[in-house]
C-alpha atoms as a PDB file:
ATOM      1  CA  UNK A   1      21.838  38.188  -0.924  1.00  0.00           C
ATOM      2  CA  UNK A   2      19.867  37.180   1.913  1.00  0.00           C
ATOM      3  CA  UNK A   3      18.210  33.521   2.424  1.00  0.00           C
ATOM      4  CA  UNK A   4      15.082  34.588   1.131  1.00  0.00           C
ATOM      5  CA  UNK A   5      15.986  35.710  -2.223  1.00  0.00           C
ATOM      6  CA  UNK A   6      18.456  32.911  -2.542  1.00  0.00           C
ATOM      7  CA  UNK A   7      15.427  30.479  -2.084  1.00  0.00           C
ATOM      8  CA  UNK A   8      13.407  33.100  -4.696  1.00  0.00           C
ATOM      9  CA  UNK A   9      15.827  32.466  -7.192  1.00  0.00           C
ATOM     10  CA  UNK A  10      16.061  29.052  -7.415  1.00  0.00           C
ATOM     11  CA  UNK A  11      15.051  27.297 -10.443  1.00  0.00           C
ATOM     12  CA  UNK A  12      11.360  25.585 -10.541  1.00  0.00           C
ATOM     13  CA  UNK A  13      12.386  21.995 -10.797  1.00  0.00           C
ATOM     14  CA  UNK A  14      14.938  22.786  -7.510  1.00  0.00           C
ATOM     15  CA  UNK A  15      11.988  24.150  -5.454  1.00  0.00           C
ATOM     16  CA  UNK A  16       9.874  21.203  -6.384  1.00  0.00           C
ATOM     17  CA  UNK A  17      12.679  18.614  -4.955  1.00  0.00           C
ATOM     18  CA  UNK A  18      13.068  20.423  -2.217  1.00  0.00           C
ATOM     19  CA  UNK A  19       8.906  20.616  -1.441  1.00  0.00           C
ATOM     20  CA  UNK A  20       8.768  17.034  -1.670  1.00  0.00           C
ATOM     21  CA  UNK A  21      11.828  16.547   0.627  1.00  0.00           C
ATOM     22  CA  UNK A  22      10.148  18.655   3.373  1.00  0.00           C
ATOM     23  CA  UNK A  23       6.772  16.771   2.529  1.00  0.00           C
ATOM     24  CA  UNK A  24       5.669  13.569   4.238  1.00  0.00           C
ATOM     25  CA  UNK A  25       5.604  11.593   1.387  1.00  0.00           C
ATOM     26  CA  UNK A  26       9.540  11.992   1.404  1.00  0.00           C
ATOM     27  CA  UNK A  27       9.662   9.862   4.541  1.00  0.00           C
ATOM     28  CA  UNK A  28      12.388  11.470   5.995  1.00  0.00           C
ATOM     29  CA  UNK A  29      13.623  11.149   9.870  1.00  0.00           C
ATOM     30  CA  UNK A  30      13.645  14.912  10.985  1.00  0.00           C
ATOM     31  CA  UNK A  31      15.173  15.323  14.208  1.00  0.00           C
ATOM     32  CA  UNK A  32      15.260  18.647  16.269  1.00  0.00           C
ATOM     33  CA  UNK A  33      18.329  20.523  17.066  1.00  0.00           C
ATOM     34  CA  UNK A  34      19.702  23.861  18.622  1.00  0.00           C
ATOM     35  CA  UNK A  35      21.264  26.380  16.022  1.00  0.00           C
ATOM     36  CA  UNK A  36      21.689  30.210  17.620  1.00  0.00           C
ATOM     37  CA  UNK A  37      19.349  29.265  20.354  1.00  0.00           C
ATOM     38  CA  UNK A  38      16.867  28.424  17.964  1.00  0.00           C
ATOM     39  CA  UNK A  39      14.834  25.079  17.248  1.00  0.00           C
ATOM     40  CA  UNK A  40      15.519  24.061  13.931  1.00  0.00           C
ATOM     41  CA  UNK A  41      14.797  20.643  12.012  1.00  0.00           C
ATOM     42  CA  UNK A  42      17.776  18.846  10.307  1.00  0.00           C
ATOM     43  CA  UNK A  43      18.261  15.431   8.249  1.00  0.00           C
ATOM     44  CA  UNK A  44      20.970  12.775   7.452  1.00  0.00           C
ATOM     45  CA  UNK A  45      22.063  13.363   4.082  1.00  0.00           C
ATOM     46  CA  UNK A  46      21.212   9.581   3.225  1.00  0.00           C
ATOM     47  CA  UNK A  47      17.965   9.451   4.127  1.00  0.00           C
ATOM     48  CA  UNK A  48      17.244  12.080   1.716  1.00  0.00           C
ATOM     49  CA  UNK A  49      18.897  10.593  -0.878  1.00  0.00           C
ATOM     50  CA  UNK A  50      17.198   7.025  -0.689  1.00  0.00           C
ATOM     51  CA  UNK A  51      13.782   9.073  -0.659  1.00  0.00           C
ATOM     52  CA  UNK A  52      14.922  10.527  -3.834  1.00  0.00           C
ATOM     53  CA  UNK A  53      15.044   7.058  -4.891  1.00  0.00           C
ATOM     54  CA  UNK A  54      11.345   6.025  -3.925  1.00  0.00           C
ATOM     55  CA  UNK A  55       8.687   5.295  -5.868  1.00  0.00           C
ATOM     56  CA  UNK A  56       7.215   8.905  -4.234  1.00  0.00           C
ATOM     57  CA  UNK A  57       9.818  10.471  -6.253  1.00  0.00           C
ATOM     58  CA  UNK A  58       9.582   8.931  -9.342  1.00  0.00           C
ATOM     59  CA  UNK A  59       5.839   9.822  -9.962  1.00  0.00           C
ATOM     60  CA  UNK A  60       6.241  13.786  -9.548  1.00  0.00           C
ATOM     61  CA  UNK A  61       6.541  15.886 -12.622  1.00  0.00           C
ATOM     62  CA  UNK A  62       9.168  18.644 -13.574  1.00  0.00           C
ATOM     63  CA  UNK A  63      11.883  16.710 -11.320  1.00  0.00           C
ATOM     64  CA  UNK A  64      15.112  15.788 -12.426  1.00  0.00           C
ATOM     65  CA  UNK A  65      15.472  12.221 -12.973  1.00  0.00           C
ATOM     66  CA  UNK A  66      17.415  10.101 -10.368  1.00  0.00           C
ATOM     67  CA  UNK A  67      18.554   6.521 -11.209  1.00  0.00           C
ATOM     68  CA  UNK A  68      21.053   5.751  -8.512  1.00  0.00           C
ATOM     69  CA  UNK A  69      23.229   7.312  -5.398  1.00  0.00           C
ATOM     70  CA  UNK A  70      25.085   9.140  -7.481  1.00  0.00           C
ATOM     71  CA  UNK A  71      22.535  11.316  -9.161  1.00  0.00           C
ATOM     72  CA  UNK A  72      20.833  12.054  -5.746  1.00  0.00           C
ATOM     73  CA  UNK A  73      24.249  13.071  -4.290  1.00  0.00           C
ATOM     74  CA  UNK A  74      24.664  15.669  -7.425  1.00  0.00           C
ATOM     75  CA  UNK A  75      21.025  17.113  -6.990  1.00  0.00           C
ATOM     76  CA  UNK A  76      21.428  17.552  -3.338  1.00  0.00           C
ATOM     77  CA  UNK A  77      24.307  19.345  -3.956  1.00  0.00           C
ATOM     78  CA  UNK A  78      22.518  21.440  -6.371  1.00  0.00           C
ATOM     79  CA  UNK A  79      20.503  22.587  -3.999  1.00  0.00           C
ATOM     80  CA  UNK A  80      22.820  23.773  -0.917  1.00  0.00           C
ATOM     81  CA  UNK A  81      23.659  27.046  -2.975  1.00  0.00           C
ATOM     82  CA  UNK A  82      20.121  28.149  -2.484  1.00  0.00           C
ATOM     83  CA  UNK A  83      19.966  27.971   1.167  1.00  0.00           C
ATOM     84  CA  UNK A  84      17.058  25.567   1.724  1.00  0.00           C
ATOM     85  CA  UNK A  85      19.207  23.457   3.712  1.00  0.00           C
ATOM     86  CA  UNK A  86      22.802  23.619   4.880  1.00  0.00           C
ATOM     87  CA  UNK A  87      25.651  21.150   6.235  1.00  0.00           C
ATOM     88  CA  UNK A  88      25.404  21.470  10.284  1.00  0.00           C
ATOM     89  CA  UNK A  89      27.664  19.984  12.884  1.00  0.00           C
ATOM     90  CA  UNK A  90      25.963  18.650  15.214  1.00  0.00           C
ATOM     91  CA  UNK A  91      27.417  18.747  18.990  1.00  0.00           C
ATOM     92  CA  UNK A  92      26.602  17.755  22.557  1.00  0.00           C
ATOM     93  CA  UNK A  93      22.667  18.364  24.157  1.00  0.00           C
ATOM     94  CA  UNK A  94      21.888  21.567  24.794  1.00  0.00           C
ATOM     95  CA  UNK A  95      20.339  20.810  28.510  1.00  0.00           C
ATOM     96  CA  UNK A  96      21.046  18.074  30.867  1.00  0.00           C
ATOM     97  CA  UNK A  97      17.814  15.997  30.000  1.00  0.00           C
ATOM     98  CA  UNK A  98      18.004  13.050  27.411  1.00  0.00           C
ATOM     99  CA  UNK A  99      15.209  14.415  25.290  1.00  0.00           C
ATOM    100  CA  UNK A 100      17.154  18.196  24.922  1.00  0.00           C
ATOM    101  CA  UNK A 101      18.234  18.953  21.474  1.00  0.00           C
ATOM    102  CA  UNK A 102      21.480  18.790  20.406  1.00  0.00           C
ATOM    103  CA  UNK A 103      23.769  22.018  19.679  1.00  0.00           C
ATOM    104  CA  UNK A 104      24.339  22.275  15.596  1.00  0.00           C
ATOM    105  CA  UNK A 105      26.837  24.400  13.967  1.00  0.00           C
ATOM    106  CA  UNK A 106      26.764  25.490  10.685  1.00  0.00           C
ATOM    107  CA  UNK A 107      29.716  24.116   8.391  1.00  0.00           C
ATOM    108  CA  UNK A 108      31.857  27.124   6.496  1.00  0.00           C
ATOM    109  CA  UNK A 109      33.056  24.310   3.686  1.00  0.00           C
ATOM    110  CA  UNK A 110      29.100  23.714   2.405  1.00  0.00           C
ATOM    111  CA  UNK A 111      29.459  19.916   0.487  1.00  0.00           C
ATOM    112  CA  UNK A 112      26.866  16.732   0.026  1.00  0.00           C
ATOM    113  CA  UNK A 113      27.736  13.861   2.257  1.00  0.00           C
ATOM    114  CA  UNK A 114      25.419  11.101   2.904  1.00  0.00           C
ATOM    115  CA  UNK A 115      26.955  11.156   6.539  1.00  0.00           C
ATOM    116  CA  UNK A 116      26.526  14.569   6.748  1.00  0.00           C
ATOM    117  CA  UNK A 117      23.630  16.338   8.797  1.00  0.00           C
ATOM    118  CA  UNK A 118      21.790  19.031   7.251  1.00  0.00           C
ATOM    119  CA  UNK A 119      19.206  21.486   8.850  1.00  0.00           C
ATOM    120  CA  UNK A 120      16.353  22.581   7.329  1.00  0.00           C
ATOM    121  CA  UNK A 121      16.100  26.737   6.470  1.00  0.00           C
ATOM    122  CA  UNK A 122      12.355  26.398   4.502  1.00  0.00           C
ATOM    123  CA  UNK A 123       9.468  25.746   5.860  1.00  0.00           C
ATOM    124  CA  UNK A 124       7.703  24.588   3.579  1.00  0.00           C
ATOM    125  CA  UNK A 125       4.083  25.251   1.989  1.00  0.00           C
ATOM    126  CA  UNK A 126       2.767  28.052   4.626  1.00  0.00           C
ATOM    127  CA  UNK A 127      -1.122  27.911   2.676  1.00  0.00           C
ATOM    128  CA  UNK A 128      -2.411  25.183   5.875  1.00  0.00           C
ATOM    129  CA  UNK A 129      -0.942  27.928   8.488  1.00  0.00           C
ATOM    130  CA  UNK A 130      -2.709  30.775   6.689  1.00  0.00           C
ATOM    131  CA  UNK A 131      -6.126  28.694   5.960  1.00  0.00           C
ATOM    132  CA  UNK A 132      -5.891  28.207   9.637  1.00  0.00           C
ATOM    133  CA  UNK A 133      -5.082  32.105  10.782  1.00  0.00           C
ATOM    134  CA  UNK A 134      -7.997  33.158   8.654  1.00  0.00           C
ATOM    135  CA  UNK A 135     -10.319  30.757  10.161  1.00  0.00           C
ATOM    136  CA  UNK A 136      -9.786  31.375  13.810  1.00  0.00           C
ATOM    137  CA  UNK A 137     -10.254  35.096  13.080  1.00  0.00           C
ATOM    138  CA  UNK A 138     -13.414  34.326  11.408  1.00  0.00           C
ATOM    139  CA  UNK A 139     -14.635  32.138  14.525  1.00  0.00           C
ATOM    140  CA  UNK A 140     -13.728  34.722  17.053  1.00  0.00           C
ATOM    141  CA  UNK A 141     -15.603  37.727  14.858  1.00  0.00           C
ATOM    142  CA  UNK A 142     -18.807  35.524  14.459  1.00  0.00           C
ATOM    143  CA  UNK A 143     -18.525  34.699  17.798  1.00  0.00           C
ATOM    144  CA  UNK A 144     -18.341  38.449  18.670  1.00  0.00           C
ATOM    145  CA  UNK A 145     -21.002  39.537  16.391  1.00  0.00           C
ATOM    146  CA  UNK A 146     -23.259  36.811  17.605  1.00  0.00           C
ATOM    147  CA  UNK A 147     -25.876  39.468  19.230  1.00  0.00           C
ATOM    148  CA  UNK A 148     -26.078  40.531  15.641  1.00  0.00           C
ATOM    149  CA  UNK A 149     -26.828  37.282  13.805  1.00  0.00           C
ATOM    150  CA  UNK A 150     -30.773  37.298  12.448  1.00  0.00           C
ATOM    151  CA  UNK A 151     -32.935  35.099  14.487  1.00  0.00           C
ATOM    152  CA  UNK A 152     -33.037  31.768  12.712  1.00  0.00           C
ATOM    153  CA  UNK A 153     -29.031  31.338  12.791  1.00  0.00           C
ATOM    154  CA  UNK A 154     -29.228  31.958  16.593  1.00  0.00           C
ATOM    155  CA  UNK A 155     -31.890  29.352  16.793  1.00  0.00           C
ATOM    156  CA  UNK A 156     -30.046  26.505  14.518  1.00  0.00           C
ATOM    157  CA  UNK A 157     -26.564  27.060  16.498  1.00  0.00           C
ATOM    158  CA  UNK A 158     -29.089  26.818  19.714  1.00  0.00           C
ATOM    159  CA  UNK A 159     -30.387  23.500  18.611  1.00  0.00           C
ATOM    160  CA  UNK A 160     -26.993  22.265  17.541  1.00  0.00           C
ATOM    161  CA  UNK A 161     -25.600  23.082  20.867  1.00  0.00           C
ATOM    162  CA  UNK A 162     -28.032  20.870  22.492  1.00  0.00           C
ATOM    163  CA  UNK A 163     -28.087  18.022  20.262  1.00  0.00           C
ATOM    164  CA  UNK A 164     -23.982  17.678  20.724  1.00  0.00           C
ATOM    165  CA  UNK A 165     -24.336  18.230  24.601  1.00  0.00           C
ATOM    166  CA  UNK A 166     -27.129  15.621  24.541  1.00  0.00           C
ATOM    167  CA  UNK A 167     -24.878  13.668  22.160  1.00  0.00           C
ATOM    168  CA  UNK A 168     -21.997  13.399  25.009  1.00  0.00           C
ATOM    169  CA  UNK A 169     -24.467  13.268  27.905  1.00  0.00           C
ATOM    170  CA  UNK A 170     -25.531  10.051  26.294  1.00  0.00           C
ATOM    171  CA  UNK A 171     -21.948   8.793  25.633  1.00  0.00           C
ATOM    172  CA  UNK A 172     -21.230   8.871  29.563  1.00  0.00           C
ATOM    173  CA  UNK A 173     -24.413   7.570  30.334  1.00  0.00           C
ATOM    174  CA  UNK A 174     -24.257   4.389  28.299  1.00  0.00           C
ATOM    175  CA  UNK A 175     -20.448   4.192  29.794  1.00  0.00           C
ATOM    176  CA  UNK A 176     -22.016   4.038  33.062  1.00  0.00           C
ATOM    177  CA  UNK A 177     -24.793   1.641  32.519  1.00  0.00           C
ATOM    178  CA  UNK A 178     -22.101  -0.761  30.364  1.00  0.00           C
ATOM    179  CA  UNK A 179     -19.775  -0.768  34.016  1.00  0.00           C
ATOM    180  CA  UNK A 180     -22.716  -0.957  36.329  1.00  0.00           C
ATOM    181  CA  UNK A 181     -24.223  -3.919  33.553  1.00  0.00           C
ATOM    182  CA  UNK A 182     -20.551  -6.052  34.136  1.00  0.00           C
ATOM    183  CA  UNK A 183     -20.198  -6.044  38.019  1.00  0.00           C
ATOM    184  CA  UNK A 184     -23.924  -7.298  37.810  1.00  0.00           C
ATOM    185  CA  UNK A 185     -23.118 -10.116  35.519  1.00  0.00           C
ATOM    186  CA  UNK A 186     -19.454 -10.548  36.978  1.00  0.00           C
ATOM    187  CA  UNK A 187     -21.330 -11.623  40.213  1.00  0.00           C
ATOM    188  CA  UNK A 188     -24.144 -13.760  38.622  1.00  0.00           C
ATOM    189  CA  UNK A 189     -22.175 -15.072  35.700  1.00  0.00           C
ATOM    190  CA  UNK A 190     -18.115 -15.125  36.006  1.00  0.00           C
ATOM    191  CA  UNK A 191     -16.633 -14.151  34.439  1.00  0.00           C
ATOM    192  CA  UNK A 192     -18.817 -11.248  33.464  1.00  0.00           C
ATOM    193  CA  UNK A 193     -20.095  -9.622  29.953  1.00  0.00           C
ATOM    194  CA  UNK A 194     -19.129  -7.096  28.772  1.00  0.00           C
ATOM    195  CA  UNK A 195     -22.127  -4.634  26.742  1.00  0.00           C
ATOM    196  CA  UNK A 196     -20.234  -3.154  22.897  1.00  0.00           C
ATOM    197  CA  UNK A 197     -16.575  -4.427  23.973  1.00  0.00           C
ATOM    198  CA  UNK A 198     -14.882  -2.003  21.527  1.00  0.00           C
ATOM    199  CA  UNK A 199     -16.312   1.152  22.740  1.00  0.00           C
ATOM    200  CA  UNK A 200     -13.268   2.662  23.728  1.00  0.00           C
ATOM    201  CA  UNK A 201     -11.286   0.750  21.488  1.00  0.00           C
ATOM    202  CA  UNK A 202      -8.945   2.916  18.602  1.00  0.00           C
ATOM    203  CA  UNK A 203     -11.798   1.542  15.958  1.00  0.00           C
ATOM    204  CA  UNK A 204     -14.378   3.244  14.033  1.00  0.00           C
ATOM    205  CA  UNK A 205     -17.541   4.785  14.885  1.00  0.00           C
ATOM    206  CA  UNK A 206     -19.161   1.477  13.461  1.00  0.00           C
ATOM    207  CA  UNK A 207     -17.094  -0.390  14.498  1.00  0.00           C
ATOM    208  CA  UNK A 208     -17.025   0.736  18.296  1.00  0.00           C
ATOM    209  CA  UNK A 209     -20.784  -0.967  18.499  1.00  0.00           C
ATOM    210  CA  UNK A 210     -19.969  -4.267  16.936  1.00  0.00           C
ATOM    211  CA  UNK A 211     -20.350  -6.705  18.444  1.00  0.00           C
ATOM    212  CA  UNK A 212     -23.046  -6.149  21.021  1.00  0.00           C
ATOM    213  CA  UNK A 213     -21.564  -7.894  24.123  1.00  0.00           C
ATOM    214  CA  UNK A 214     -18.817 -10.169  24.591  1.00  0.00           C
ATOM    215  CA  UNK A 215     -17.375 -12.620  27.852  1.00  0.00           C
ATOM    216  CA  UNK A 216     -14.779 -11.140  29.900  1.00  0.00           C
ATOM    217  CA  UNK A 217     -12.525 -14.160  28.472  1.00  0.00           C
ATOM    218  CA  UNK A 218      -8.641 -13.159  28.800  1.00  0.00           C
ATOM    219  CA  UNK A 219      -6.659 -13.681  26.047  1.00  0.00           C
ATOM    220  CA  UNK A 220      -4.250 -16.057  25.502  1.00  0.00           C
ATOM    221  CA  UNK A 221      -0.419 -14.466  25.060  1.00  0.00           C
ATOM    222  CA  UNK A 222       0.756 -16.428  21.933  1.00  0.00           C
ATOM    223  CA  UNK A 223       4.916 -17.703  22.941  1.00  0.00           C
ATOM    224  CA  UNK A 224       7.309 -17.218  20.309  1.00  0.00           C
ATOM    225  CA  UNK A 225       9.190 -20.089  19.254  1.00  0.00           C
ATOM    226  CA  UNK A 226      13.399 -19.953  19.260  1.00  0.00           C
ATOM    227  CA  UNK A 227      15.041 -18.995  16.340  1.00  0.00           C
ATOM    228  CA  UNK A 228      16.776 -21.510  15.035  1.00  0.00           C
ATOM    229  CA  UNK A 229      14.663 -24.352  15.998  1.00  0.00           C
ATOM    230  CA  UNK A 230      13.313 -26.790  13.216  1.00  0.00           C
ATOM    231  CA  UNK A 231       9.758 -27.495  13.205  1.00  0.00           C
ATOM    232  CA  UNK A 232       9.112 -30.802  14.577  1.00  0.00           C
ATOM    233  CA  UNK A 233       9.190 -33.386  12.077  1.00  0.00           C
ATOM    234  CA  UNK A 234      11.523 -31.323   9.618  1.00  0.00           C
ATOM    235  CA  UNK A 235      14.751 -32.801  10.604  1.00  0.00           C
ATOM    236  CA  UNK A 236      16.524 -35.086   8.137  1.00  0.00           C
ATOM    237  CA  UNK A 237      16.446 -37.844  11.135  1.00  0.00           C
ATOM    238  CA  UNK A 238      12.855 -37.770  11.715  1.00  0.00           C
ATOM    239  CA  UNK A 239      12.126 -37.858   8.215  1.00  0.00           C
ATOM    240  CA  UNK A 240      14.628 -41.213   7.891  1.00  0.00           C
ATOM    241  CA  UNK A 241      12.893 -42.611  10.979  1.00  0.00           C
ATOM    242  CA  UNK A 242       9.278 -42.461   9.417  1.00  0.00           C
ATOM    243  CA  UNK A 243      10.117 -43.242   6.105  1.00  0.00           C
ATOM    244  CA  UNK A 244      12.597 -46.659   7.758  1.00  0.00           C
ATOM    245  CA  UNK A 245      11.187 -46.807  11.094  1.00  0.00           C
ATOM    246  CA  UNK A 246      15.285 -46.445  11.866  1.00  0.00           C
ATOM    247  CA  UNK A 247      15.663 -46.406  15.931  1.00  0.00           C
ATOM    248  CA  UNK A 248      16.432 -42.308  17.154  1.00  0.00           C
ATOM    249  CA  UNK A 249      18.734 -42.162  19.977  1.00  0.00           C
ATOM    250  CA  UNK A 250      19.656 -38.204  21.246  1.00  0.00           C
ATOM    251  CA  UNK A 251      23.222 -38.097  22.724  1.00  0.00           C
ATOM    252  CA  UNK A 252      25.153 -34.870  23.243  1.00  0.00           C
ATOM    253  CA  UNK A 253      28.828 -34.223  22.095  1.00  0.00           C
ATOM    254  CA  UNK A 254      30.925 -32.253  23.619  1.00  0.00           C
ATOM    255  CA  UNK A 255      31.534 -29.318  21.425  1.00  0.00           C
ATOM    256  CA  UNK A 256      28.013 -28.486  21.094  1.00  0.00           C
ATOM    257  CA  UNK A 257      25.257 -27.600  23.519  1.00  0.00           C
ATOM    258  CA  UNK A 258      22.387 -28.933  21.655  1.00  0.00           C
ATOM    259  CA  UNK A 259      21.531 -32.979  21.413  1.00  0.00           C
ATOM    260  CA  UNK A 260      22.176 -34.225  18.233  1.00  0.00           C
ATOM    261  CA  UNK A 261      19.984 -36.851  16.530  1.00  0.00           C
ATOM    262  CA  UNK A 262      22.039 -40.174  15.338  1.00  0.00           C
ATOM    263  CA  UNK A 263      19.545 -42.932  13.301  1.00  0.00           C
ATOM    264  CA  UNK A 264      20.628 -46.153  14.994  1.00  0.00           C
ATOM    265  CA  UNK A 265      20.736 -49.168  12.807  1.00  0.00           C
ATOM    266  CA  UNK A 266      19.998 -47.177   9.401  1.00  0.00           C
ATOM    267  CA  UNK A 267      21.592 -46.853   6.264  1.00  0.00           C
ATOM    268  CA  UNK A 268      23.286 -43.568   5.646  1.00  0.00           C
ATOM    269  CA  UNK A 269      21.785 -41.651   2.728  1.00  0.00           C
ATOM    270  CA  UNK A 270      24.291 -39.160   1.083  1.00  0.00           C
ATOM    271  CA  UNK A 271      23.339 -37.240  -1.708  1.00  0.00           C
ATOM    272  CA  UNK A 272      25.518 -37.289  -4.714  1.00  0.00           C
ATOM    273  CA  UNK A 273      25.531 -34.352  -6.761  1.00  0.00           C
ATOM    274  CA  UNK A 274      24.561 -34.713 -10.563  1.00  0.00           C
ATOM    275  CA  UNK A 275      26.944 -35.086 -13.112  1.00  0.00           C
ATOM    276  CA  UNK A 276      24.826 -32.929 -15.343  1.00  0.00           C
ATOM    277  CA  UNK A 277      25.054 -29.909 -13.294  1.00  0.00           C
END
C-alpha cells in the first residue's frame, strides 16, 4: 500500500489531529532537513505533544480527548501507521554552510518518543495552492485577451493604472520634500523637524501620518538594573535606620564581594515565629 492510500484510509478524527498539527495554530518548531536528496520538514516529538495539550487543541471537534503526556504519546503513535509522519534520524549537514540542512534517515523500528524527530510526509490542505494556480491563469488569460475586453473595462483599468502610478509618484514626492524640509530646519533650528515621523515606520496607514512633525530629539537608551540588586530603600537596614535613625556603617567581609550593611548602635530585631502556626 503506498503512502497515499495509507493517508486515504485513515480514520476522520486521525486526519483531523494530524491537520491541526501541520496547521499554525499547532505552534510547532518545523525545521528543514535532507531525506533522499529531498527537502522535507520534520518535528520533535514533544513539541507536538505539548500542542496537543493547548488550549488550540482542546476547542476542535471530532478529536480525541487528551488530558496529559500520556494520552498525546498514545495518539501520536496512532498515527505513525498511516504515514503522515515517520521517526527520522537525523545526521550531520548536508553542505559545509551553517544554515545547510541536516541529513535524516528514516528509522526501520517506527515508535513515539518525545525525543524522537519526526518528518513530515503530508502536506497539508493544498485548496490555498490551487486558489492560487487558478488565479494566476486567470490573470495571464485576461491579460492576453485584453485587445478583446469591451471599451469601458479598458477605460476603468486605464484610469486605475494612473491613479496607482499617481498614487506612488506622490509617495516619493512627499519623501523628498519631508528630507529636503529637515536639512532646512536642521540648519535654522537644531536639531531639525522632522514632517509625519512614522512614515516609514512598520505602523498603519493611519498611523504612518500621525503625528504631523516631530524634533529630531534622540532617545534616551533606558539601563537595566543588576539582577539581584534590592531597590533602594528595601533593605531590612535601611528600613531599621528610618524607622530608629540607627547609624549605617558599610564594611566588607571577606568571604563575600558585596558590602554588607551592619546598624551601629541598634537593637537587633529577630522575628519569632508564632506559636499558633
Amino acid at each position: 500500500m503506498s503512502t497515499a492510500e495509507r493517508q486515504a484510509s485513515a480514520p476522520q478524527d486521525i486526519k483531523n489531529v494530524v491537520s491541526f498539527l501541520r496547521s499554525s495554530k499547532a505552534g510547532i518548531k518545523i525545521r528543514v532537513g535532507a531525506l533522499n536528496g529531498k527537502r522535507v520538514d520534520y518535528f520533535k516529538g514533544k513539541t507536538a505533544a505539548k500542542a496537543l495539550q493547548s488550549p488550540a487543541y482542546a476547542k476542535l471537534k471530532n478529536v480525541p480527548p487528551v488530558t496529559s503526556d500520556e494520552d498525546a504519546s498514545k495518539l501520536l503513535q496512532s498515527v505513525i501507521p498511516f504515514t503522515f509522519f515517520l521517526r527520522v534520524e537525523r545526521g550531520s549537514p548536508s553542505g559545509s554552510a551553517a544554515s545547510s540542512p541536516r541529513v535524516l534517515q528514516v528509522l526501520p523500528q517506527q515508535a513515539f518518543a518525545p525525543e524522537g524527530y519526526y518528518a513530515w510526509f503530508y502536506e497539508g490542505s493544498q485548496w490555498t495552492t490551487y486558489a492560487g494556480g487558478l488565479l494566476m491563469v486567470a490573470v495571464m488569460l485576461a491579460g492576453v485577451m485584453f485587445p478583446l475586453w469591451p471599451p469601458i473595462m479598458r477605460l476603468g483599468v486605464w484610469y486605475l493604472s494612473v491613479a496607482m502610478l499617481g498614487l506612488v509618484g506622490a509617495f516619493f514626492v512627499l519623501a523628498i520634500v519631508r528630507l529636503v524640509f529637515y536639512i532646512v530646519t536642521l540648519v535654522v533650528a537644531s536639531p531639525g523637524i522632522w514632517m509625519f515621523p512614522n512614515l516609514f515606520a512598520d505602523v498603519g496607514v493611519i498611523e504612518s501620518f500621525v503625528p504631523g512633525w516631530e524634533w529630531d530629539i534622540p532617545k534616551k537608551k533606558v539601563k537595566k538594573s543588576r539582577k539581584g540588586k534590592a531597590p533602594a530603600g528595601n533593605t531590612p537596614e535601611e528600613k531599621l535606620a528610618s524607622n530608629g535613625g540607627a547609624f549605617i556603617e558599610e564594611v566588607d567581609t571577606p568571604d563575600s564581594s558585596r558590602p554588607v550593611s551592619r546598624a551601629g548602635r541598634a537593637a537587633r530585631v529577630e522575628e519569632v515565629p508564632d506559636e499558633d502556626s
